[in-house]
PDB file of N, CA and C in Angstrom:
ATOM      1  N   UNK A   1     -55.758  40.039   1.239  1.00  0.00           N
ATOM      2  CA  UNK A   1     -54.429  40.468   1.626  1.00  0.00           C
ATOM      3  C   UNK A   1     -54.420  41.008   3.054  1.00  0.00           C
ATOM      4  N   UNK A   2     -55.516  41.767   3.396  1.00  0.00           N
ATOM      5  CA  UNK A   2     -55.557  42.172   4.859  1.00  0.00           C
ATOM      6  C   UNK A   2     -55.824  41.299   5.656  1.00  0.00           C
ATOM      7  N   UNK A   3     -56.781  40.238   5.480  1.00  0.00           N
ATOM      8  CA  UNK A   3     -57.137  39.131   6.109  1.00  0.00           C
ATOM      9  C   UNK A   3     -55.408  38.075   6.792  1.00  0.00           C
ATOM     10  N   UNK A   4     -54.947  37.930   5.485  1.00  0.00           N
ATOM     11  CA  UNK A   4     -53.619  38.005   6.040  1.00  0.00           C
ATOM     12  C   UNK A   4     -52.501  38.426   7.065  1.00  0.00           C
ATOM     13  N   UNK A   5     -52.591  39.796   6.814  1.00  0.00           N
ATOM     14  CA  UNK A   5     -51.870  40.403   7.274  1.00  0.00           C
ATOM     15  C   UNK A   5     -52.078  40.573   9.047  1.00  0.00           C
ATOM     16  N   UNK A   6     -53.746  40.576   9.080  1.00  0.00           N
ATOM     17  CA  UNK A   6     -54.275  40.543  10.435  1.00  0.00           C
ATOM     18  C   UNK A   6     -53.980  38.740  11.145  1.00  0.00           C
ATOM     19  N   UNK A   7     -53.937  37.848  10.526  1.00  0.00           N
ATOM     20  CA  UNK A   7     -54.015  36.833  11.004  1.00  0.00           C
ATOM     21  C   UNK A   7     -52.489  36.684  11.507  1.00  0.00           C
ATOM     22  N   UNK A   8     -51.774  37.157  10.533  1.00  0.00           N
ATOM     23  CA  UNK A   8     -50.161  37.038  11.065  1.00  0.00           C
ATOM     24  C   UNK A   8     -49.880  37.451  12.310  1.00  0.00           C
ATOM     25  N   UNK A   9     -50.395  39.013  12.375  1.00  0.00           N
ATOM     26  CA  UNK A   9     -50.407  39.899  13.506  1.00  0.00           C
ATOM     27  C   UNK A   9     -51.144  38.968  14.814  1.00  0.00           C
ATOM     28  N   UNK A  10     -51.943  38.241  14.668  1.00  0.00           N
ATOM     29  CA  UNK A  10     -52.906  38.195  15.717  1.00  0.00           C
ATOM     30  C   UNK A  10     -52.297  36.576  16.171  1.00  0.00           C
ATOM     31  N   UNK A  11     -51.105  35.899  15.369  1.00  0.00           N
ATOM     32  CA  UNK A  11     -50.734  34.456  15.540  1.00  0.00           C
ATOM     33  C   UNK A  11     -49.314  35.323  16.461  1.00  0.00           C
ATOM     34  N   UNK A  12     -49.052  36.556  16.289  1.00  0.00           N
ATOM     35  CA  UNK A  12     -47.395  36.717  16.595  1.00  0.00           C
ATOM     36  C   UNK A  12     -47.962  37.214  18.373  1.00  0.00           C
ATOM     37  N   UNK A  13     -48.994  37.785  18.449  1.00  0.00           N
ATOM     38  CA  UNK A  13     -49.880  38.075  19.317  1.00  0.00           C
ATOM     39  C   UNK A  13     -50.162  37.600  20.492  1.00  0.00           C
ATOM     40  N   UNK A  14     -50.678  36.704  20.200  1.00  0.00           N
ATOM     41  CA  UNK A  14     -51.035  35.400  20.829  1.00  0.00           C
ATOM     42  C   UNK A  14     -49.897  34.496  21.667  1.00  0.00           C
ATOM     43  N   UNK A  15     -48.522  34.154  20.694  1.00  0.00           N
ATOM     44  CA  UNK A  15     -47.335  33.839  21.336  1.00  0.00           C
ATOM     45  C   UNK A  15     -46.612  35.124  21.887  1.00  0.00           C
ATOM     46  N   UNK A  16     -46.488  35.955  21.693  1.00  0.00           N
ATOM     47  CA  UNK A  16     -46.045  37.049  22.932  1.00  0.00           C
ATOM     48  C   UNK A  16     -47.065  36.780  23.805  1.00  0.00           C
ATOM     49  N   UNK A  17     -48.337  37.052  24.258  1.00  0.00           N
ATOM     50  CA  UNK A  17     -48.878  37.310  24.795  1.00  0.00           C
ATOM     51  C   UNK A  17     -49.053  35.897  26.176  1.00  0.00           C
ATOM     52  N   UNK A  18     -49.007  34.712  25.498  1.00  0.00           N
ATOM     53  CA  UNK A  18     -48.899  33.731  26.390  1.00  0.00           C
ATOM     54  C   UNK A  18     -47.277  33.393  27.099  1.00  0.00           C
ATOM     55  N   UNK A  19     -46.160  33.907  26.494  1.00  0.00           N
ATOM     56  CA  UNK A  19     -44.974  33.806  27.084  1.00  0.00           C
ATOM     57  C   UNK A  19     -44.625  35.408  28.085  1.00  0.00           C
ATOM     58  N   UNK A  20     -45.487  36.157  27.730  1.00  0.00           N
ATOM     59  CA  UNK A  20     -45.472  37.212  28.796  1.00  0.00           C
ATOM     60  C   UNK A  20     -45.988  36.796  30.021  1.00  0.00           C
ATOM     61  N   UNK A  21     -47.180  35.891  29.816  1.00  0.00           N
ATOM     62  CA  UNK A  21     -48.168  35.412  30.804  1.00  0.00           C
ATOM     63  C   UNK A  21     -47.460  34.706  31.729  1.00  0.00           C
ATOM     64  N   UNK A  22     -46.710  34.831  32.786  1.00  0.00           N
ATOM     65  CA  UNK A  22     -46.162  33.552  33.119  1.00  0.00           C
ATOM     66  C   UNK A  22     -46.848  33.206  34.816  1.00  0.00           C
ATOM     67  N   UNK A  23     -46.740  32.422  35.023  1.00  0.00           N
ATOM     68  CA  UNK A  23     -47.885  32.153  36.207  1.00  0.00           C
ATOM     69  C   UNK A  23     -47.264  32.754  37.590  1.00  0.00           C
ATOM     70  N   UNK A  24     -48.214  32.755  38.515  1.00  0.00           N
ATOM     71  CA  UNK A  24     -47.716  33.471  39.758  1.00  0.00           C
ATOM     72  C   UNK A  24     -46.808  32.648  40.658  1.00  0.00           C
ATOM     73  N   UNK A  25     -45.345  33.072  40.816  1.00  0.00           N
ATOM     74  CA  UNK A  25     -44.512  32.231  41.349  1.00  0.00           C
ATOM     75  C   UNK A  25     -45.046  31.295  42.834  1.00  0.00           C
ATOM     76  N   UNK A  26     -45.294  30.694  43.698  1.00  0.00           N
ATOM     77  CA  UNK A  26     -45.653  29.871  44.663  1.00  0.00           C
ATOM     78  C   UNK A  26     -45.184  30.627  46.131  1.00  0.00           C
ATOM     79  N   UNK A  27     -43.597  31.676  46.138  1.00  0.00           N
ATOM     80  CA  UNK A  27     -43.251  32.196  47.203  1.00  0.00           C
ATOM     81  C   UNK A  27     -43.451  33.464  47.307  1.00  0.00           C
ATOM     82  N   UNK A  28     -44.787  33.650  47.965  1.00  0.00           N
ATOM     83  CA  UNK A  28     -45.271  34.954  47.747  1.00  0.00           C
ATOM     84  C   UNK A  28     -45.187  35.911  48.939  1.00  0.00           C
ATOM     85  N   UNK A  29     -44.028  34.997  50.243  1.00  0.00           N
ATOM     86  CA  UNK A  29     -43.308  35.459  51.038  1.00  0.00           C
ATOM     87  C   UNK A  29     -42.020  36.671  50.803  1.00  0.00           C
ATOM     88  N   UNK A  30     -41.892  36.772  49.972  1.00  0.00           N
ATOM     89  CA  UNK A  30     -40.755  37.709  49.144  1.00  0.00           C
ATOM     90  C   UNK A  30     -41.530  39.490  48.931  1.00  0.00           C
ATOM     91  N   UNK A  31     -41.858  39.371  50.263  1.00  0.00           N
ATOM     92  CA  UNK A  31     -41.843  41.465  50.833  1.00  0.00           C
ATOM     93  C   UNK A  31     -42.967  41.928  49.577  1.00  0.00           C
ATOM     94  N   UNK A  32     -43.834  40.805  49.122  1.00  0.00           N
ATOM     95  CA  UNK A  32     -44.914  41.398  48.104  1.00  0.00           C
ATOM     96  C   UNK A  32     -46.170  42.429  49.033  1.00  0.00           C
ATOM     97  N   UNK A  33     -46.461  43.457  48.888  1.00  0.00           N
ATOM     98  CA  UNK A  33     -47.458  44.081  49.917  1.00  0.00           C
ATOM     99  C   UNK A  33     -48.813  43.294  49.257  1.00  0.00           C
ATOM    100  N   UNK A  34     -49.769  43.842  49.884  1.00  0.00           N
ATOM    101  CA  UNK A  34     -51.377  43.280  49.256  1.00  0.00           C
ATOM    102  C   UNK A  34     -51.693  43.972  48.076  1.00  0.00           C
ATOM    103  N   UNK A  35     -51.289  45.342  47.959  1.00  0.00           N
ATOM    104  CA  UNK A  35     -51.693  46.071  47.165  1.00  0.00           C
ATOM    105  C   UNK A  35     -51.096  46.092  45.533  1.00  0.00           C
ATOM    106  N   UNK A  36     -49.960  45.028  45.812  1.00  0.00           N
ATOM    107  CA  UNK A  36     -48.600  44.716  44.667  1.00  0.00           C
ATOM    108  C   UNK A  36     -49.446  43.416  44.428  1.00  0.00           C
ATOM    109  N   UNK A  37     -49.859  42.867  45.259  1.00  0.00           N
ATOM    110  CA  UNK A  37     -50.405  41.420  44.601  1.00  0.00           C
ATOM    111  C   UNK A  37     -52.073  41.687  43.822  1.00  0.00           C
ATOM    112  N   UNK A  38     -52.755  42.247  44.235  1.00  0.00           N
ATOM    113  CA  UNK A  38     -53.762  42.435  43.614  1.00  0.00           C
ATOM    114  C   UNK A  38     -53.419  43.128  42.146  1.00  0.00           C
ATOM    115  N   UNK A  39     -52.467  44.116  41.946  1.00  0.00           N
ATOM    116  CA  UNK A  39     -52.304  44.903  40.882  1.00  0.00           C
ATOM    117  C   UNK A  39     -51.534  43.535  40.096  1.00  0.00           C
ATOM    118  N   UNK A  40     -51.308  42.642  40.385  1.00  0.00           N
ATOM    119  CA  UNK A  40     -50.303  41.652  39.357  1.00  0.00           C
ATOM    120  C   UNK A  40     -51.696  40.610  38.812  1.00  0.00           C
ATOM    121  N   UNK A  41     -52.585  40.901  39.933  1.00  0.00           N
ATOM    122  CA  UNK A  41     -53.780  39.956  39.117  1.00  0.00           C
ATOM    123  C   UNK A  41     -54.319  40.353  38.466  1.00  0.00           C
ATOM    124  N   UNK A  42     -54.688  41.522  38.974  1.00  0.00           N
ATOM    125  CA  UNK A  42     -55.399  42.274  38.036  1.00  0.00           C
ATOM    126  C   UNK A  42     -55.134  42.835  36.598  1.00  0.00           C
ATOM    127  N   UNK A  43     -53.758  42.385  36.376  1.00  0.00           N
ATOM    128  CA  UNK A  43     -52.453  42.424  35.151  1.00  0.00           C
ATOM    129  C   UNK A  43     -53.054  41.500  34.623  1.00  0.00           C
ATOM    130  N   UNK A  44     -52.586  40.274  35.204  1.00  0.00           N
ATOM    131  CA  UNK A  44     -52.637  38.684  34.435  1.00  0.00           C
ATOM    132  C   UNK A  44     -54.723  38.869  33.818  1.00  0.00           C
ATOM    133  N   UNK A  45     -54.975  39.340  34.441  1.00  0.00           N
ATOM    134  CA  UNK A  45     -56.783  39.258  33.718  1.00  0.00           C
ATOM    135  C   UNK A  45     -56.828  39.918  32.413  1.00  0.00           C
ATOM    136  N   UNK A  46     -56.325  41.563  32.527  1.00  0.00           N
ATOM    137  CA  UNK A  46     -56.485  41.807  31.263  1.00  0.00           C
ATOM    138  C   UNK A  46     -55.262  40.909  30.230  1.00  0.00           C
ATOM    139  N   UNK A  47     -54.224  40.059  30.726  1.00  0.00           N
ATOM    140  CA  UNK A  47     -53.517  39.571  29.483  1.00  0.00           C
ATOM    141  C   UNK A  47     -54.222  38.911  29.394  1.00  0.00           C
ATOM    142  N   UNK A  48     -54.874  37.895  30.516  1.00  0.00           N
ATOM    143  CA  UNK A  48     -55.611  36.630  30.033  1.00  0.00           C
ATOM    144  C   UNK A  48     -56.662  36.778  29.116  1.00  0.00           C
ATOM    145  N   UNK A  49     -57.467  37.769  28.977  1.00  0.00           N
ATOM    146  CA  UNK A  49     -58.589  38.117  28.292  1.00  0.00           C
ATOM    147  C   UNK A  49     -58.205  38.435  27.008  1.00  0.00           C
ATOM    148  N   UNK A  50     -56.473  39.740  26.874  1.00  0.00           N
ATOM    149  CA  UNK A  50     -56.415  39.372  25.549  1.00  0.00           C
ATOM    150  C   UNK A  50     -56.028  38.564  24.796  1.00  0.00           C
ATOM    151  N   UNK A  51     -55.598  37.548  25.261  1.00  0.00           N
ATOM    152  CA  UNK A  51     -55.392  35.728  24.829  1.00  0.00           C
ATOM    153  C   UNK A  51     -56.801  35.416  24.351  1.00  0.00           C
ATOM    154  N   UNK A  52     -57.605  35.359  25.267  1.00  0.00           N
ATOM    155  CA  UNK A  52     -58.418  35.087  24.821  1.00  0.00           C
ATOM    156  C   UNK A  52     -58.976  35.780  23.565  1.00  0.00           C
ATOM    157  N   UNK A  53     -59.315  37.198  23.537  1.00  0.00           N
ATOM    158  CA  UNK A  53     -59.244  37.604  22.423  1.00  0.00           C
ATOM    159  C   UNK A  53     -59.064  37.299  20.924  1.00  0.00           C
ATOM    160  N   UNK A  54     -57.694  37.245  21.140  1.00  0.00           N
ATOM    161  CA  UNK A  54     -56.986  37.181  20.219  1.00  0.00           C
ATOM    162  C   UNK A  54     -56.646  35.657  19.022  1.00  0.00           C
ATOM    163  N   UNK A  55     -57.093  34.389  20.325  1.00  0.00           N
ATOM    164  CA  UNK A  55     -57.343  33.377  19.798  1.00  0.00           C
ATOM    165  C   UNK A  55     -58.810  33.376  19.512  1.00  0.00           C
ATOM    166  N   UNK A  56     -59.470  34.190  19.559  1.00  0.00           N
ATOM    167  CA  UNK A  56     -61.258  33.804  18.847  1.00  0.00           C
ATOM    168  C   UNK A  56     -60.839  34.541  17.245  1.00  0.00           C
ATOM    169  N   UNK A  57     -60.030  36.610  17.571  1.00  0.00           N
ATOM    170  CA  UNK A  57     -59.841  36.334  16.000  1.00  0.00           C
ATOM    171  C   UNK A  57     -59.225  35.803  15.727  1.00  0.00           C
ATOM    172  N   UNK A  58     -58.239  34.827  15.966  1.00  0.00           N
ATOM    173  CA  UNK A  58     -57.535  34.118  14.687  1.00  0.00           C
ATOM    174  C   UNK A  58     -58.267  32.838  14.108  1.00  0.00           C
ATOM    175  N   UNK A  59     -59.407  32.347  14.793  1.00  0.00           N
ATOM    176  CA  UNK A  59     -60.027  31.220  14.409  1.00  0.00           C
ATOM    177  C   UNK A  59     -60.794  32.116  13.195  1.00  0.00           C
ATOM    178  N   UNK A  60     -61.498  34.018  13.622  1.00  0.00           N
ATOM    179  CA  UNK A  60     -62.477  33.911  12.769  1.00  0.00           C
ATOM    180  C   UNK A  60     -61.692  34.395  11.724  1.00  0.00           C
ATOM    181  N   UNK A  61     -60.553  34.675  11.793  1.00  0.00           N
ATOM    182  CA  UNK A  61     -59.704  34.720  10.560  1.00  0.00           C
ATOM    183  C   UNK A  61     -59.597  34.123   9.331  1.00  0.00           C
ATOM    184  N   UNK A  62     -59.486  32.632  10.428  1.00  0.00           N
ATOM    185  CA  UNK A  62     -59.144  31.453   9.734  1.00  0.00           C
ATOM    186  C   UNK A  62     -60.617  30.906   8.260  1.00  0.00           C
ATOM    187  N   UNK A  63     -61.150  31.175   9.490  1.00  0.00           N
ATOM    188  CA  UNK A  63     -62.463  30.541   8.754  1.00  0.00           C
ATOM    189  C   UNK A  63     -62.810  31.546   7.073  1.00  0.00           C
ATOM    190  N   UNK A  64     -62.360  33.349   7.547  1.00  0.00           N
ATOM    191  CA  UNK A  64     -62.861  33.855   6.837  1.00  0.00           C
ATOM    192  C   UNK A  64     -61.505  33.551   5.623  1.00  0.00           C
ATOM    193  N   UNK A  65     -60.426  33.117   5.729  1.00  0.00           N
ATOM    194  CA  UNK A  65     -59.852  32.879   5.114  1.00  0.00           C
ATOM    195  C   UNK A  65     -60.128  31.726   4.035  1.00  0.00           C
ATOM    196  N   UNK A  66     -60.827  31.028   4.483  1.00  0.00           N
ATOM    197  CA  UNK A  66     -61.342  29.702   3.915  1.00  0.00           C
ATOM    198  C   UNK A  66     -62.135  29.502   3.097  1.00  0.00           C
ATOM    199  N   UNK A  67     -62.591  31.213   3.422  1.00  0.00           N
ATOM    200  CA  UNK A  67     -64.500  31.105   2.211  1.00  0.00           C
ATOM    201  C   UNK A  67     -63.973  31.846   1.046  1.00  0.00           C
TER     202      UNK A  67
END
C-alpha cells in the first residue's frame, strides 16, 4: 500500500518537476546581470537532478512493485 502511494507521489513529481523545468530562453539580452544567470543554472541543476532522482525511484518502485 505504501509502495503505492510513493510511486503515485513520485509519477505526480516527476511531471511537475519536468514542466517547471523549462529551458533557458535564447535572448539573454533582456537586462539579465551575471549573477541572475548563474543563480538560474544553478536552479535548473538541482531540478535537473531531482528529475533525475525521482525517475530512478519510480523505476525502483516499479520493480519492487512487481515482486
Amino acid at each position: 500500500m505504501f509502495i503505492k502511494i510513493f510511486w503515485y507521489t513520485f509519477s505526480l513529481l516527476i511531471i511537475y518537476l519536468v514542466l517547471v523545468n523549462e529551458p533557458m530562453s535564447t535572448n539573454i539580452k533582456s537586462s539579465i546581470s551575471q549573477n541572475q544567470l548563474f543563480s538560474v543554472q544553478s536552479n535548473k541543476v538541482i531540478i535537473q537532478r531531482l528529475i533525475a532522482f525521482s525517475i530512478f525511484m519510480f523505476f525502483v518502485l516499479t520493480i519492487l512493485r512487481l515482486i
